[in-house]
N, C-alpha and C. Protein backbone atom coordinates (compact mmCIF):
# COMPACT_ATOMS: atom_id res chain seq x y z
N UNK A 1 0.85 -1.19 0.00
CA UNK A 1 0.00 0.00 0.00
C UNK A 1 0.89 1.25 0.00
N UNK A 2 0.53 1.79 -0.91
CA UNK A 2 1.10 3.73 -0.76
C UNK A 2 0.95 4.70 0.09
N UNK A 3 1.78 4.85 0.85
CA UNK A 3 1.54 5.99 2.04
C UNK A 3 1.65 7.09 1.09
N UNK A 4 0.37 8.14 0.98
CA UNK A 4 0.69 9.71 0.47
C UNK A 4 1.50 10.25 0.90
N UNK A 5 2.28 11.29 0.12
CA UNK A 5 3.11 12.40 0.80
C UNK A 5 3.34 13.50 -0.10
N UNK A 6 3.58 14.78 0.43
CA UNK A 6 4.26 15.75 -0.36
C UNK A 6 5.71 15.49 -0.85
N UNK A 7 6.25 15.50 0.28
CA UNK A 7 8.15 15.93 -0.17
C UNK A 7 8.55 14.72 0.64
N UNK A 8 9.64 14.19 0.12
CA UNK A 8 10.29 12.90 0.82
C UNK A 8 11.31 13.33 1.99
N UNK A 9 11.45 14.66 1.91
CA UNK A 9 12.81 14.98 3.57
C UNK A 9 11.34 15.02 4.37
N UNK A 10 9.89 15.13 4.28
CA UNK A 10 9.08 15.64 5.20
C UNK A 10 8.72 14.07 6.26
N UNK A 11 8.73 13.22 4.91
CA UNK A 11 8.15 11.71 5.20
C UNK A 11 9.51 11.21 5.66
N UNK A 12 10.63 11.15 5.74
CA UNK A 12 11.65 11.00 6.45
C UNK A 12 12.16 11.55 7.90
N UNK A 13 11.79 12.63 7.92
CA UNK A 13 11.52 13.15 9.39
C UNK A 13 10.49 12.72 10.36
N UNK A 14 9.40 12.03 9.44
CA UNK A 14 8.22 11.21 10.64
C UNK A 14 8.93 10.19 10.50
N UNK A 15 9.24 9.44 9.43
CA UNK A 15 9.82 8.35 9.57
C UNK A 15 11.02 7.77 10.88
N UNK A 16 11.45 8.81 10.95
CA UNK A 16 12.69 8.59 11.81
C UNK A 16 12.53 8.97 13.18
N UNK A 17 11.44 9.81 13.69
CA UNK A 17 10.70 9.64 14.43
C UNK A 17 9.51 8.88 15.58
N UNK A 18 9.28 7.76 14.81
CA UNK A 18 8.38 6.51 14.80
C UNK A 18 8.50 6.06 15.59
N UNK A 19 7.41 5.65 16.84
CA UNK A 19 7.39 4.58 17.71
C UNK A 19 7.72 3.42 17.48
N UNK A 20 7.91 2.17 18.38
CA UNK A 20 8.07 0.76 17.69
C UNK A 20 6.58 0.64 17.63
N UNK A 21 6.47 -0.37 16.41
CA UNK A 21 5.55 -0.76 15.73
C UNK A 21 4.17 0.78 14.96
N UNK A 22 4.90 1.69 14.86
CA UNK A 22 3.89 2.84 14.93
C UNK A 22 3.85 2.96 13.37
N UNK A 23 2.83 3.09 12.48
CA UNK A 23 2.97 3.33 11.21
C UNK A 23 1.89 4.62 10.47
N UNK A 24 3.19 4.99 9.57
CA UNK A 24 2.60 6.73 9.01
C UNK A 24 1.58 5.83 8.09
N UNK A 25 0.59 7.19 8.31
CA UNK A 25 -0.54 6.96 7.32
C UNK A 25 -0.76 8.34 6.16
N UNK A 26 0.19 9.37 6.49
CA UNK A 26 -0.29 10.31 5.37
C UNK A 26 0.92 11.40 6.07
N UNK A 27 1.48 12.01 5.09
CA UNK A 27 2.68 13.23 5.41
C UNK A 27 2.15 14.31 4.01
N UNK A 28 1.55 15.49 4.72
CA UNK A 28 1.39 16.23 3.83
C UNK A 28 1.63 17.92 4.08
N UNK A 29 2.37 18.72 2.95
CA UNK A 29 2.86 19.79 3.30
C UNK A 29 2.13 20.75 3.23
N UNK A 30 2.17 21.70 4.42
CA UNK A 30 1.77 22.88 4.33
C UNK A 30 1.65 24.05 3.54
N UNK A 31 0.32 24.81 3.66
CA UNK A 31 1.10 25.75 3.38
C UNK A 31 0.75 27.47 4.19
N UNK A 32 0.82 28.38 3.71
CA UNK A 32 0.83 29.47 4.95
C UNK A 32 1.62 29.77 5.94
N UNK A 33 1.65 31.15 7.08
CA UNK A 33 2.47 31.40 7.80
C UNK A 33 2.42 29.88 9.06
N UNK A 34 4.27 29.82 9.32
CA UNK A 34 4.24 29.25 10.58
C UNK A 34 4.23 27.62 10.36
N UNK A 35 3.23 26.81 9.63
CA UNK A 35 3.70 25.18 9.38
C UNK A 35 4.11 24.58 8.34
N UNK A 36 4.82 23.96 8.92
CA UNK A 36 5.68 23.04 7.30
C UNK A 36 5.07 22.05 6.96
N UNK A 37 4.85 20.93 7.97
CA UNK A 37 3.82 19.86 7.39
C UNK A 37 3.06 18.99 8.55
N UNK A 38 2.28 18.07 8.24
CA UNK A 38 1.39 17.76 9.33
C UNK A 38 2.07 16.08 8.74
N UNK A 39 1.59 15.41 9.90
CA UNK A 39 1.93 13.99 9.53
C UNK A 39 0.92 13.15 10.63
N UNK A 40 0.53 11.97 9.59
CA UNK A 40 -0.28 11.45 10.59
C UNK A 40 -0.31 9.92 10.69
N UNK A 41 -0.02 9.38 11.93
CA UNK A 41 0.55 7.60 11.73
C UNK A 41 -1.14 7.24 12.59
N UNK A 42 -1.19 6.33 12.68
CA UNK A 42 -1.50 5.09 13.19
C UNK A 42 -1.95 5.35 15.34
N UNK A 43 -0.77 6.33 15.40
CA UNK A 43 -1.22 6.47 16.96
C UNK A 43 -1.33 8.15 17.34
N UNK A 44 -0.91 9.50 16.30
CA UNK A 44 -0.84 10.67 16.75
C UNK A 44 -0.53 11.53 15.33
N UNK A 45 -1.13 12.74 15.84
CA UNK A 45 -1.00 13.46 14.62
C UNK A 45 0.72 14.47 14.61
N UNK A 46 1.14 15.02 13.78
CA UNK A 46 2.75 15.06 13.90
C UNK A 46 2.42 16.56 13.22
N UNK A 47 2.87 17.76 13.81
CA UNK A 47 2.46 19.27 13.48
C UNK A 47 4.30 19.56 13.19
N UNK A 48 4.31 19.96 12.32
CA UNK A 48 5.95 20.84 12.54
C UNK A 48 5.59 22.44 11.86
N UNK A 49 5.85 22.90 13.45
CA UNK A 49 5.49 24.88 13.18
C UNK A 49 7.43 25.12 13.00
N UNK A 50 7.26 25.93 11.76
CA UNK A 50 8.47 27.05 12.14
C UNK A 50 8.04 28.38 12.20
N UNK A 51 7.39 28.63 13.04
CA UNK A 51 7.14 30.23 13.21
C UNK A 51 7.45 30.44 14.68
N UNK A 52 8.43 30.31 15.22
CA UNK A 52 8.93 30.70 16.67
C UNK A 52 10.25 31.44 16.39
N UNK A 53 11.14 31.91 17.04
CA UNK A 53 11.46 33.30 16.93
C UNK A 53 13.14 32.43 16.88
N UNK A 54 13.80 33.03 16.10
CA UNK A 54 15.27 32.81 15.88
C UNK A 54 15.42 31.43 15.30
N UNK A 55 14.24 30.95 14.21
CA UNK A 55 14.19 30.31 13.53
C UNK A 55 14.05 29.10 13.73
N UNK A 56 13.87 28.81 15.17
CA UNK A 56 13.78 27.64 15.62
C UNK A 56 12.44 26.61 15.32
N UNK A 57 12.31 25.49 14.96
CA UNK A 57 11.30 24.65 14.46
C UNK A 57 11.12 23.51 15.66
N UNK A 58 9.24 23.69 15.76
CA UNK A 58 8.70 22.82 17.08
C UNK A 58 7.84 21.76 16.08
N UNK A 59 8.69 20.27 16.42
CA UNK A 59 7.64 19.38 15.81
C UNK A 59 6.86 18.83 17.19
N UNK A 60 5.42 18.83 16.97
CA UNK A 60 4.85 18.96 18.22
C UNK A 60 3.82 17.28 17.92
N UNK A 61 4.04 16.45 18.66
CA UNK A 61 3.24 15.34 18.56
C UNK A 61 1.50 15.47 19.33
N UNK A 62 0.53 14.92 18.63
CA UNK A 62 -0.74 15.12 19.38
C UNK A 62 -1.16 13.95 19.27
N UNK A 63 -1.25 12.90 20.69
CA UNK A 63 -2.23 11.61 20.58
C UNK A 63 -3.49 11.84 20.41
N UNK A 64 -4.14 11.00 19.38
CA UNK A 64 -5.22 11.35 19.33
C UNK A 64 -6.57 11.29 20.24
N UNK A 65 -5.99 10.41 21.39
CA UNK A 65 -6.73 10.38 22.40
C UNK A 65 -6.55 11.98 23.45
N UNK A 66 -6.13 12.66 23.16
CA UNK A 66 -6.08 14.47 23.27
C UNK A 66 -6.80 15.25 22.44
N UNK A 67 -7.21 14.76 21.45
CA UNK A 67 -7.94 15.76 20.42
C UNK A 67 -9.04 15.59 20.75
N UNK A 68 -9.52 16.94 21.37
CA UNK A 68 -11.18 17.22 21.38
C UNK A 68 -12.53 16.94 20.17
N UNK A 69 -11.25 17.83 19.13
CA UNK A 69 -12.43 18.25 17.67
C UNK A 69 -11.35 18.28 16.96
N UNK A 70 -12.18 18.00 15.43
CA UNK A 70 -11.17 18.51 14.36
C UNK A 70 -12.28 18.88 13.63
N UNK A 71 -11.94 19.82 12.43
CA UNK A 71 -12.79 21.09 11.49
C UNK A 71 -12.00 20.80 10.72
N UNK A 72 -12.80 21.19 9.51
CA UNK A 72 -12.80 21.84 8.05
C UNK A 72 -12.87 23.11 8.41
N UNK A 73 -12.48 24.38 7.93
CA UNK A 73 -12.43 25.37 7.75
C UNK A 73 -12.12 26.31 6.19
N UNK A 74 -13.32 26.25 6.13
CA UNK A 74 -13.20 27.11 4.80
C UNK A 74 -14.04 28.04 4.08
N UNK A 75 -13.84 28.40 3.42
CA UNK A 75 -14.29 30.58 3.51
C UNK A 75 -15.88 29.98 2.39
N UNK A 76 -15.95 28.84 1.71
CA UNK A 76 -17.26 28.99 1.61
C UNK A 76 -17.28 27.22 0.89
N UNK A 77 -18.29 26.56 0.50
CA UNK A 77 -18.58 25.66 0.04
C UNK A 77 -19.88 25.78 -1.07
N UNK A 78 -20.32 24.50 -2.12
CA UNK A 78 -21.08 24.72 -3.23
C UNK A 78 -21.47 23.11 -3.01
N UNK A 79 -22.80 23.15 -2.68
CA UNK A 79 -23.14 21.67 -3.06
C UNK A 79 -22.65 20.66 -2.04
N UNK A 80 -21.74 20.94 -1.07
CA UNK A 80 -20.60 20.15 -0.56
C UNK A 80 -18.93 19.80 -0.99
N UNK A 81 -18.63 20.60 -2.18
CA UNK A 81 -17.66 20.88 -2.84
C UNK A 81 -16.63 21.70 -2.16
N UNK A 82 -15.52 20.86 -1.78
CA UNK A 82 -14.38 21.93 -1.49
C UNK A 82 -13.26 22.55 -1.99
N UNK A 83 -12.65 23.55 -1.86
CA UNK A 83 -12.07 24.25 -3.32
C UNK A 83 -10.67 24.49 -3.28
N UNK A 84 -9.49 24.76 -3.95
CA UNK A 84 -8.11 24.97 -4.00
C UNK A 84 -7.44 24.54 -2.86
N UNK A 85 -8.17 24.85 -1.74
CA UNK A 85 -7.14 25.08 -0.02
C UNK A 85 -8.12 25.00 0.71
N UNK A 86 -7.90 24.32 1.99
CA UNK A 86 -8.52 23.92 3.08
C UNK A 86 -7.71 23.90 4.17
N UNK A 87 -8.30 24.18 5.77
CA UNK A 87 -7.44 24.18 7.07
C UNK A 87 -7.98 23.54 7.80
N UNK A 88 -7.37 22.89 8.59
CA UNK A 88 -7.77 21.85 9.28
C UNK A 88 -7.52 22.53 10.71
N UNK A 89 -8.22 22.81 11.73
CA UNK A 89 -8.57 22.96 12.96
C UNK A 89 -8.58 21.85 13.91
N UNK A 90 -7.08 21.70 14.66
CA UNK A 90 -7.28 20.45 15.60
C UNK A 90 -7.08 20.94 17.03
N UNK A 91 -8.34 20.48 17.85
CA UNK A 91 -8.40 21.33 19.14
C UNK A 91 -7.77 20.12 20.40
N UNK A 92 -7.18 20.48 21.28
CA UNK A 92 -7.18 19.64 21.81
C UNK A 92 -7.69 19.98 23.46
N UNK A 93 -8.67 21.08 23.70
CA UNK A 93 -8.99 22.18 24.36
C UNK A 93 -8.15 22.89 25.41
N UNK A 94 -7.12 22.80 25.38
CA UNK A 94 -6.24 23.76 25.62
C UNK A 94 -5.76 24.74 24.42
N UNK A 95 -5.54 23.81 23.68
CA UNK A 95 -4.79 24.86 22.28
C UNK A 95 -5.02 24.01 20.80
N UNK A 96 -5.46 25.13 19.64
CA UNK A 96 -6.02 24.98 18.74
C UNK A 96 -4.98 25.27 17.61
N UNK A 97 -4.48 24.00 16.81
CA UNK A 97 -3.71 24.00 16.12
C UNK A 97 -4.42 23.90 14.23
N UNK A 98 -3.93 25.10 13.78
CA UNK A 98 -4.71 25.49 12.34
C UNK A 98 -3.83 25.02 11.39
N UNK A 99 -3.92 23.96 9.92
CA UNK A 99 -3.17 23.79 9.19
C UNK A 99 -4.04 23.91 7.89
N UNK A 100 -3.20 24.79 7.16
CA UNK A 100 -3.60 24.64 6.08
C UNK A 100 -3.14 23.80 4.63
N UNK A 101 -3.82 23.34 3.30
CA UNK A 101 -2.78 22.30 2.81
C UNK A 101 -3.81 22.47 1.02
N UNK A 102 -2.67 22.67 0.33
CA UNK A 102 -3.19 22.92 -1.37
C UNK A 102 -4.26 21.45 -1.19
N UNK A 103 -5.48 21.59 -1.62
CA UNK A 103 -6.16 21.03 -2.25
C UNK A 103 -7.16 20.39 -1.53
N UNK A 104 -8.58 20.32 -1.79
CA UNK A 104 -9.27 19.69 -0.74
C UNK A 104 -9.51 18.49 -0.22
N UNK A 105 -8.93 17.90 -1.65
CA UNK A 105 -8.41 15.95 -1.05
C UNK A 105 -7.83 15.62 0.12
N UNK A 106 -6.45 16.85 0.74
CA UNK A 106 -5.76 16.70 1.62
C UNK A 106 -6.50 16.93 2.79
N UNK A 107 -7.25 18.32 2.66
CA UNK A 107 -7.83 18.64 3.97
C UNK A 107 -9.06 17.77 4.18
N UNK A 108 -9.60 17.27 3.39
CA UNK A 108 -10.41 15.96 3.85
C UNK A 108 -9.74 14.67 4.14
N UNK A 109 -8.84 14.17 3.96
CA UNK A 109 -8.28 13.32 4.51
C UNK A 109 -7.61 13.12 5.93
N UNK A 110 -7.69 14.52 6.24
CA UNK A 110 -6.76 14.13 7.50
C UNK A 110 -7.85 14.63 8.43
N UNK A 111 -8.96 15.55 7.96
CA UNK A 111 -10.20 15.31 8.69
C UNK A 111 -10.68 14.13 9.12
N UNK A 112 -10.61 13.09 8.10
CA UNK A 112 -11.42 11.92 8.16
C UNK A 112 -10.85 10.58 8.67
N UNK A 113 -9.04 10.82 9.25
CA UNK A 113 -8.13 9.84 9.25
C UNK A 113 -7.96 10.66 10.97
N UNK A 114 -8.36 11.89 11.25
CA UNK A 114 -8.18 12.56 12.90
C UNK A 114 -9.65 11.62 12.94
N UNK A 115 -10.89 12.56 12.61
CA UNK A 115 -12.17 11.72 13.09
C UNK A 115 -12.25 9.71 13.14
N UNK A 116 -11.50 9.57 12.57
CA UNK A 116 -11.68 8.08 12.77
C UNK A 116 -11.38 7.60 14.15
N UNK A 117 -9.94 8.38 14.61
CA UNK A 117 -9.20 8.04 15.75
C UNK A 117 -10.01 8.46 16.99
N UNK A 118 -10.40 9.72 16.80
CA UNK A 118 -10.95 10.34 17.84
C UNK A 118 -12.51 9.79 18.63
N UNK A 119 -12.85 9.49 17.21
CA UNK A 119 -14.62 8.81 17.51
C UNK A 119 -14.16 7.45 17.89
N UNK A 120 -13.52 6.74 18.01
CA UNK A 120 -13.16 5.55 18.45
C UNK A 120 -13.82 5.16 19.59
């Protein structure tokens, strides 16, 4: 089976990252101020922000047994049709992490690959 991805240094950085037995299910790149890419395995979702100050980059892990909600966010819809870019809103009710990602295949997928985990 084909794990999706944008860029292969992105899917190499979750990769090398990885719990034992933990497996990626989707690495896809950002875009907008502040995140590079989101990654999502099997046990947690994988955020890497570079928007902290002196250039420093926070890859921030979220079990999904922490995530409150996750959203679609987007400035309008047709029919149920989603368009160029989509952001994904993952709350974990302390703090609300916004990603955005070219195309609406992406931002429905990781909607629907967070909601799987979470509704569990």
């Amino acid at each position: 089976m084909s794990i999706p991805f944008d860029r292969r240094d992105q899917f190499d950085k979750i990769q090398q990252g990885l719990l034992p037995g933990e497996q990626i299910l989707a690495v896809y790149d950002a875009i907008g101020v502040g995140t590079g890419f989101l990654g999502l395995t099997d046990r947690r979702v994988i955020v890497q922000d570079n928007s902290f100050v002196g250039k420093k980059i926070a890859i921030t892990s979220i079990p999904y047994a922490r995530i409150s909600s996750v959203s679609i966010l987007t400035n309008k819809s047709f029919a149920g049709q989603w368009f160029s870019s989509g952001h994904i809103a993952i709350s974990t009710g302390h703090h609300t992490y916004e990603v955005e990602f070219r195309g609406d295949e992406k931002t429905r997928h990781v909607h629907d690959v967070i909601l799987h985990y979470i509704a569990r």
